[in-house]
N, C-alpha and C. Protein backbone atom coordinates (compact mmCIF):
# COMPACT_ATOMS: atom_id res chain seq x y z
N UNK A 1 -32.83 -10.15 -31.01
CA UNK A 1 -34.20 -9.81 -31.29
C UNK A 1 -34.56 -10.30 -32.69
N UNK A 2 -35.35 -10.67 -32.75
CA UNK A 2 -36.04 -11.40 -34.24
C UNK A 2 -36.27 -10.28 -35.01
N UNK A 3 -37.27 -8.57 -34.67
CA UNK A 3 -37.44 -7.97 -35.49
C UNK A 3 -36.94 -6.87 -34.62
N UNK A 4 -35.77 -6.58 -35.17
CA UNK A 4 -35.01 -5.44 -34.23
C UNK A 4 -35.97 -4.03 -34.51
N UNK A 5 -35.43 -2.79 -33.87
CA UNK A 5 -36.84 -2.15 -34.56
C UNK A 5 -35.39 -0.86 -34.98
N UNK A 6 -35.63 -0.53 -36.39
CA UNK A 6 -34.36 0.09 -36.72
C UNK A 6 -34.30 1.55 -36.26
N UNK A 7 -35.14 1.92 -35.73
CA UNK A 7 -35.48 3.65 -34.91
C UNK A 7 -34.27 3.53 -33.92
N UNK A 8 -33.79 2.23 -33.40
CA UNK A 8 -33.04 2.09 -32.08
C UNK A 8 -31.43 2.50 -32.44
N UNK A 9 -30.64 2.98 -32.25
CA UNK A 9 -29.49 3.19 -32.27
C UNK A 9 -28.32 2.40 -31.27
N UNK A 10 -27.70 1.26 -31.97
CA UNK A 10 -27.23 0.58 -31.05
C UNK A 10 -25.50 1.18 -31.14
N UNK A 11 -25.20 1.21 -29.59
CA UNK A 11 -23.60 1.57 -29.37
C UNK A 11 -22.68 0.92 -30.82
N UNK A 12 -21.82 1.94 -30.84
CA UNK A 12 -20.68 1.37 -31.87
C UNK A 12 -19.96 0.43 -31.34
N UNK A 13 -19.51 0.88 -29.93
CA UNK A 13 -18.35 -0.40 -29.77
C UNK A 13 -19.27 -1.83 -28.92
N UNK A 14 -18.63 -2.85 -29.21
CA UNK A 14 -19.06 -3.83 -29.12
C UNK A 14 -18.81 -4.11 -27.44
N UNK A 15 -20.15 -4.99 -26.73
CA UNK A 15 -20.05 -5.72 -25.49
C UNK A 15 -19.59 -6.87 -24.94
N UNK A 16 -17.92 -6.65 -24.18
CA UNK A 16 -17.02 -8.07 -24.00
C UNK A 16 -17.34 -8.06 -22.86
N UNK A 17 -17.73 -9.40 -22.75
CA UNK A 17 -18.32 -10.12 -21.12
C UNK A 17 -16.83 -11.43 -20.84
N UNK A 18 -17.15 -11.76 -19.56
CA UNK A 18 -16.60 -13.27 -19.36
C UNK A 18 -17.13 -14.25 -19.88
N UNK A 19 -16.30 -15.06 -20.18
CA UNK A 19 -15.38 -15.39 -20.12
C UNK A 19 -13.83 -15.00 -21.16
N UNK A 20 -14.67 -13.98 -22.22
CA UNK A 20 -13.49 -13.91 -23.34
C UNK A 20 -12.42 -13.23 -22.72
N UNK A 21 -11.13 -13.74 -23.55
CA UNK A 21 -9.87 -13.31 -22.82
C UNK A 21 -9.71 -11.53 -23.29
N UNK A 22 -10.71 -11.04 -24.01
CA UNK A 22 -10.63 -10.11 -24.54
C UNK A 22 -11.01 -8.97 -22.86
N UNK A 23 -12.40 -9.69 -22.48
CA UNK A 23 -12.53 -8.65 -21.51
C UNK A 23 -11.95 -8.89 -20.07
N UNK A 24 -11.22 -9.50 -20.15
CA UNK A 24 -10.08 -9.75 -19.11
C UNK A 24 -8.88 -8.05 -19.42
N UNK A 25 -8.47 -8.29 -20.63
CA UNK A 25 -7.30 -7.64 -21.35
C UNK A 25 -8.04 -6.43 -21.49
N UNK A 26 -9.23 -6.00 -21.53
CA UNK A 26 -9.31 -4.35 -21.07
C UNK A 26 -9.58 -4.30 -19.68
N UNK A 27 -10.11 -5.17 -18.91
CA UNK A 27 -10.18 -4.53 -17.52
C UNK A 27 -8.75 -4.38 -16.95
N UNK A 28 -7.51 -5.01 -16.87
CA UNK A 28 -6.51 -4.90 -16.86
C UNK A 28 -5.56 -3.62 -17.75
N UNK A 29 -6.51 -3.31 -18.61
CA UNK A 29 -6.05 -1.98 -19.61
C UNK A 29 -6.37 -0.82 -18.72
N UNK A 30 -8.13 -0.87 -18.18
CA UNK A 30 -8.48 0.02 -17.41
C UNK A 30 -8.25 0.14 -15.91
N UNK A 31 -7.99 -0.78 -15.47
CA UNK A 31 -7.46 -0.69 -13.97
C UNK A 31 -6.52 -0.15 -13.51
N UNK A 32 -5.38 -0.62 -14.49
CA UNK A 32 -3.87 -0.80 -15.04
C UNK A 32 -3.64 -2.05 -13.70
N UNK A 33 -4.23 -2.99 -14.02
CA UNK A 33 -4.05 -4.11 -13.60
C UNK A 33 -2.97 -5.25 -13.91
N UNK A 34 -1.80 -5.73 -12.96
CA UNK A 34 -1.02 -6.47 -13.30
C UNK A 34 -1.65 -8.17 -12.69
N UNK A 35 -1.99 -8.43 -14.18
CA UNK A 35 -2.64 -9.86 -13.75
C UNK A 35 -1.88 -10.95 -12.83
N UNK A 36 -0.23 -10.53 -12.70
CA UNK A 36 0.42 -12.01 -12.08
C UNK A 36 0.55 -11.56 -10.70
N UNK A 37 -0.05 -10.38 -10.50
CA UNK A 37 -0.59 -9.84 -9.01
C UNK A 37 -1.52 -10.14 -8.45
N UNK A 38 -2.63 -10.67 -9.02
CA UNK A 38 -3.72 -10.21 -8.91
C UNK A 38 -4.60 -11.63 -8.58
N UNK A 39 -5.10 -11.75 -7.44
CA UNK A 39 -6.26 -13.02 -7.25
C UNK A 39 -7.59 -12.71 -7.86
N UNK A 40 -8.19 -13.63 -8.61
CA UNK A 40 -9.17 -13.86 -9.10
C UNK A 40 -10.46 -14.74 -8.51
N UNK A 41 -11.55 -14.53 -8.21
CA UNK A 41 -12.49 -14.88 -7.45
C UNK A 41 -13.42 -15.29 -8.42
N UNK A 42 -14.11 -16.72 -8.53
CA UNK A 42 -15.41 -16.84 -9.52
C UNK A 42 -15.72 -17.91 -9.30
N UNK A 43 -17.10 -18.09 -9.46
CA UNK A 43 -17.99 -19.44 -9.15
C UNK A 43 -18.00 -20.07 -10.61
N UNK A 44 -17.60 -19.51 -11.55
CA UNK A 44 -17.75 -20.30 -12.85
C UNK A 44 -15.99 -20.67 -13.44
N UNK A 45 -16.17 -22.09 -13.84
CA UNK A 45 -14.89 -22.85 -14.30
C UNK A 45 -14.71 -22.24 -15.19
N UNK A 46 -15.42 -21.69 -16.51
CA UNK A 46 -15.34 -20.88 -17.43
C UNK A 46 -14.11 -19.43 -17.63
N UNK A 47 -14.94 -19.19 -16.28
CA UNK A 47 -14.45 -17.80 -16.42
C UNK A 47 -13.04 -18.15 -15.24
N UNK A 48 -12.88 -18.85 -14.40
CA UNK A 48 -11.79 -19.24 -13.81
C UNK A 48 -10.46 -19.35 -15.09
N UNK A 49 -11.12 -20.33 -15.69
CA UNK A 49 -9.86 -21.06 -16.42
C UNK A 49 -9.48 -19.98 -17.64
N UNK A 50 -10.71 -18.89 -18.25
CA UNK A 50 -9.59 -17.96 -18.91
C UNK A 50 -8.94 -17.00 -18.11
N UNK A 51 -9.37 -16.89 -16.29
CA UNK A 51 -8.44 -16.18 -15.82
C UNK A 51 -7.44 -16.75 -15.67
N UNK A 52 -7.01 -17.91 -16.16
CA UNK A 52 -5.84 -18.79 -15.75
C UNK A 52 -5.07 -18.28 -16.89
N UNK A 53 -5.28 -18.88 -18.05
CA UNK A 53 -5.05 -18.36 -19.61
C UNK A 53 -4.20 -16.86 -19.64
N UNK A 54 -4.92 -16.15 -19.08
CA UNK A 54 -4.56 -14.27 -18.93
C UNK A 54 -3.41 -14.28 -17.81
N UNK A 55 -3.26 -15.39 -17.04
CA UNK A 55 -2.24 -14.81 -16.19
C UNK A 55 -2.57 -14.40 -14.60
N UNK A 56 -4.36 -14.83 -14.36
CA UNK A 56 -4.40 -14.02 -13.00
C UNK A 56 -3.96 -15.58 -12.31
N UNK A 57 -4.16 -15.25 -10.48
CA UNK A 57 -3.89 -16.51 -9.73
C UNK A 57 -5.63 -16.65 -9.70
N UNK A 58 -6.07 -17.89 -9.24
CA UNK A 58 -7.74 -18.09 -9.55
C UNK A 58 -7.94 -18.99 -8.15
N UNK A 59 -9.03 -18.16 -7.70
CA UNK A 59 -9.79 -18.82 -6.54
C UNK A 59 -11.07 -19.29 -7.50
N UNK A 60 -11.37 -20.58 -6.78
CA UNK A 60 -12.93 -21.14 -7.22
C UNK A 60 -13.43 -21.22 -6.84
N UNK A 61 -14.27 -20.42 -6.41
CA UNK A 61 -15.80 -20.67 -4.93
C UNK A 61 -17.00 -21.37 -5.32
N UNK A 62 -17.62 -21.95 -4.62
CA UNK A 62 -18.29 -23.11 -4.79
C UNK A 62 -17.71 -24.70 -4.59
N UNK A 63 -16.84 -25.37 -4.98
CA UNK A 63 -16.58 -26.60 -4.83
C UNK A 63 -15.20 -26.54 -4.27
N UNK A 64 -15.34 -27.56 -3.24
CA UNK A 64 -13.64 -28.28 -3.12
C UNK A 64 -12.96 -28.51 -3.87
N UNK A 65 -13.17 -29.20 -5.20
CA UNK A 65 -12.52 -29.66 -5.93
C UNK A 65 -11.90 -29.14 -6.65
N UNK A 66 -10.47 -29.16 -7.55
CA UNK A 66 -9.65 -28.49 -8.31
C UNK A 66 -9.45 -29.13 -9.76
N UNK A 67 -10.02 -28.44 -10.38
CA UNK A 67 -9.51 -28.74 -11.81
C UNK A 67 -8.34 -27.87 -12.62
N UNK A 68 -8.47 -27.98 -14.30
CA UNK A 68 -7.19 -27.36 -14.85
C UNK A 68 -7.10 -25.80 -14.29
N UNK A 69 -6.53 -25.20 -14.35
CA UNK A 69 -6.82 -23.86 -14.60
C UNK A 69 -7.13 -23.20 -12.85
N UNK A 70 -7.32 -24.12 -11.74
CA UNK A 70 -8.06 -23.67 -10.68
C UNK A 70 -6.68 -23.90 -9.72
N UNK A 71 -6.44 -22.69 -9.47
CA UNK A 71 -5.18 -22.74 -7.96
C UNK A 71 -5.44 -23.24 -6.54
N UNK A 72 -7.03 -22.48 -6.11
CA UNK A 72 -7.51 -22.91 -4.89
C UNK A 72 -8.90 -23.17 -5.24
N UNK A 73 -9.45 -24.32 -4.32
CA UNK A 73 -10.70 -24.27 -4.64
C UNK A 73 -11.72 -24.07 -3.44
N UNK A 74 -12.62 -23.33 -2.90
CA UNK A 74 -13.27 -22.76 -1.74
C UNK A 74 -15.00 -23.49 -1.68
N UNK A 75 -15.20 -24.36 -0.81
CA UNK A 75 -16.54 -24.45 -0.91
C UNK A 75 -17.49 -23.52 -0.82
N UNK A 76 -16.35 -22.77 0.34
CA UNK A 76 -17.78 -21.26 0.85
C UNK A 76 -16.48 -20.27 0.43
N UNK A 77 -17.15 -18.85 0.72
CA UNK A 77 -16.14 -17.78 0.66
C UNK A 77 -15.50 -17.60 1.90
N UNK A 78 -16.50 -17.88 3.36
CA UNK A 78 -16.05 -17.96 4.64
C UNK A 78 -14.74 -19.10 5.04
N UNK A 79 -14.29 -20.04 3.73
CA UNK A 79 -13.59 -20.40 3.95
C UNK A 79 -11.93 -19.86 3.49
N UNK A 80 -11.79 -18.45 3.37
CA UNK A 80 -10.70 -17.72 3.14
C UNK A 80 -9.58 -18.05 3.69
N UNK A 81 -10.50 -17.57 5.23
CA UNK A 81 -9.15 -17.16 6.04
C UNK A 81 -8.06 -18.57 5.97
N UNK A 82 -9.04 -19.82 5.65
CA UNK A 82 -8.03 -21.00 5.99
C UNK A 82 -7.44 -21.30 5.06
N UNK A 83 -7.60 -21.06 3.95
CA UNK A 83 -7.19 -20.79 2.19
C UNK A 83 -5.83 -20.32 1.86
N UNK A 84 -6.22 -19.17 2.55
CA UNK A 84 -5.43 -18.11 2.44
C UNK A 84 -4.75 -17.61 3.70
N UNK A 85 -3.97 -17.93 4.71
CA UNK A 85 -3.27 -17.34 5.51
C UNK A 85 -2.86 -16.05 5.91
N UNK A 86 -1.74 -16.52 4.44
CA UNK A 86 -1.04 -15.63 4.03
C UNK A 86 -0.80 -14.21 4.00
N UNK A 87 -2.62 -13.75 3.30
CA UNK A 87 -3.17 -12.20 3.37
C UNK A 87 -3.56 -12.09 4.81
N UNK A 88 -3.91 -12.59 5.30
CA UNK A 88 -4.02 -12.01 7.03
C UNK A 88 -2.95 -11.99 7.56
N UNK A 89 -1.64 -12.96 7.46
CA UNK A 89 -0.72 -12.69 7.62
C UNK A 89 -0.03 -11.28 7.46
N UNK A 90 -0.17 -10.85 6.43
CA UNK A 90 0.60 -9.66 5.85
C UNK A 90 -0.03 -8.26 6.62
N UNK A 91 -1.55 -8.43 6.47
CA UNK A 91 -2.54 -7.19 7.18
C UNK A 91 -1.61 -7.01 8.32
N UNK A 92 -1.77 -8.15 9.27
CA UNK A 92 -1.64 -8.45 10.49
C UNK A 92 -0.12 -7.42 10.57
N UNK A 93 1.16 -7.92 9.85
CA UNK A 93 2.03 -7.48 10.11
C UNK A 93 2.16 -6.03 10.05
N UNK A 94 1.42 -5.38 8.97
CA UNK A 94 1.21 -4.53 8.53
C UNK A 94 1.09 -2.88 9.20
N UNK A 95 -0.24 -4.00 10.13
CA UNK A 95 -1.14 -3.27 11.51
C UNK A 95 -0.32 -2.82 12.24
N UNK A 96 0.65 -4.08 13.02
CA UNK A 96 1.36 -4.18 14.02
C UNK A 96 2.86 -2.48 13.55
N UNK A 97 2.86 -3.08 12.72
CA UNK A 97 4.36 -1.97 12.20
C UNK A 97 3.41 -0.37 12.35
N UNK A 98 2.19 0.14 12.11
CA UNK A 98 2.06 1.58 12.30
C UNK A 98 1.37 1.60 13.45
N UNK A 99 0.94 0.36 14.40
CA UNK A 99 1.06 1.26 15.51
C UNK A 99 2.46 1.07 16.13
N UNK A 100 2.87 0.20 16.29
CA UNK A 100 4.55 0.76 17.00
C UNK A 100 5.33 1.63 16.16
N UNK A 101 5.27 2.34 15.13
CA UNK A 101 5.26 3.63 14.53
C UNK A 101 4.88 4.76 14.91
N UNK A 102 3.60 4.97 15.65
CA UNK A 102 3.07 5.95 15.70
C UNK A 102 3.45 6.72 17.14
N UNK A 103 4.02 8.28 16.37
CA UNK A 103 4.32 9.03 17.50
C UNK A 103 3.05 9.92 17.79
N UNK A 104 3.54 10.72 19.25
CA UNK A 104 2.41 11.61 19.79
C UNK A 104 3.18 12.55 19.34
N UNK A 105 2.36 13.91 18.94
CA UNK A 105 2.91 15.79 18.49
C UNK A 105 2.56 16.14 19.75
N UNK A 106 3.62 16.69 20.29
CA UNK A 106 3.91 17.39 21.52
C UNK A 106 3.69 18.89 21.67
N UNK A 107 3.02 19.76 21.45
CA UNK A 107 3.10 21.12 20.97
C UNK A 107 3.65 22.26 22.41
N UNK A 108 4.52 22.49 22.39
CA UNK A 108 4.95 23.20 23.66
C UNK A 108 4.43 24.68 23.17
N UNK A 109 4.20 25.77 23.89
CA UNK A 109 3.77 27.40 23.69
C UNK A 109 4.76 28.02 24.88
N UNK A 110 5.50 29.20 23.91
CA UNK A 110 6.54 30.01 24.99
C UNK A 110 5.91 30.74 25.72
């Protein structure tokens, strides 16, 4: 603002956005997020490549193409499932194991 108006009381602590590696390193503070777990989703190279920097794995939606910092790159988001296997893979197995798990409660009365 050119002429701030000093009646206003602005927050003490300061506002970290993306791309700084700073607000990467508290959302991971507050989540308790382990970044070399963790897939990262973003339409901006920016903010991709300091999730690269921090340690996450980085999807890039919007373009085919792969640059530094970019693991997969997604034209659409609908293009996941072919991306990514893997996680449907795992659901899938996942599914399958609690229902052939699952028993019936039998309740008998004397």
């Amino acid at each position: 603002m050119a002429n701030p108006d000093s009646s206003i009381e602005l927050p003490k602590t300061s506002v970290v956005c993306k791309p700084s590696e700073g607000a990467f390193e508290q959302v991971f503070k507050m989540a308790n997020i382990n970044p070399k777990k963790t897939l990262f989703f973003d339409d901006s190279i920016r903010n991709i490549q300091t999730g690269k920097r921090v340690g996450l794995h980085t999807v890039w939606v919007g373009t085919s193409h792969r640059e530094e910092g970019v693991d997969i790159a997604l034209e659409h988001i609908h293009n996941i499932r072919e991306a990514l296997p893997q996680l449907w893979d795992a659901v899938d197995d996942k599914a399958k194991e609690i229902r052939t798990r699952q028993k019936v409660a039998i309740e008998t009365i004397a």
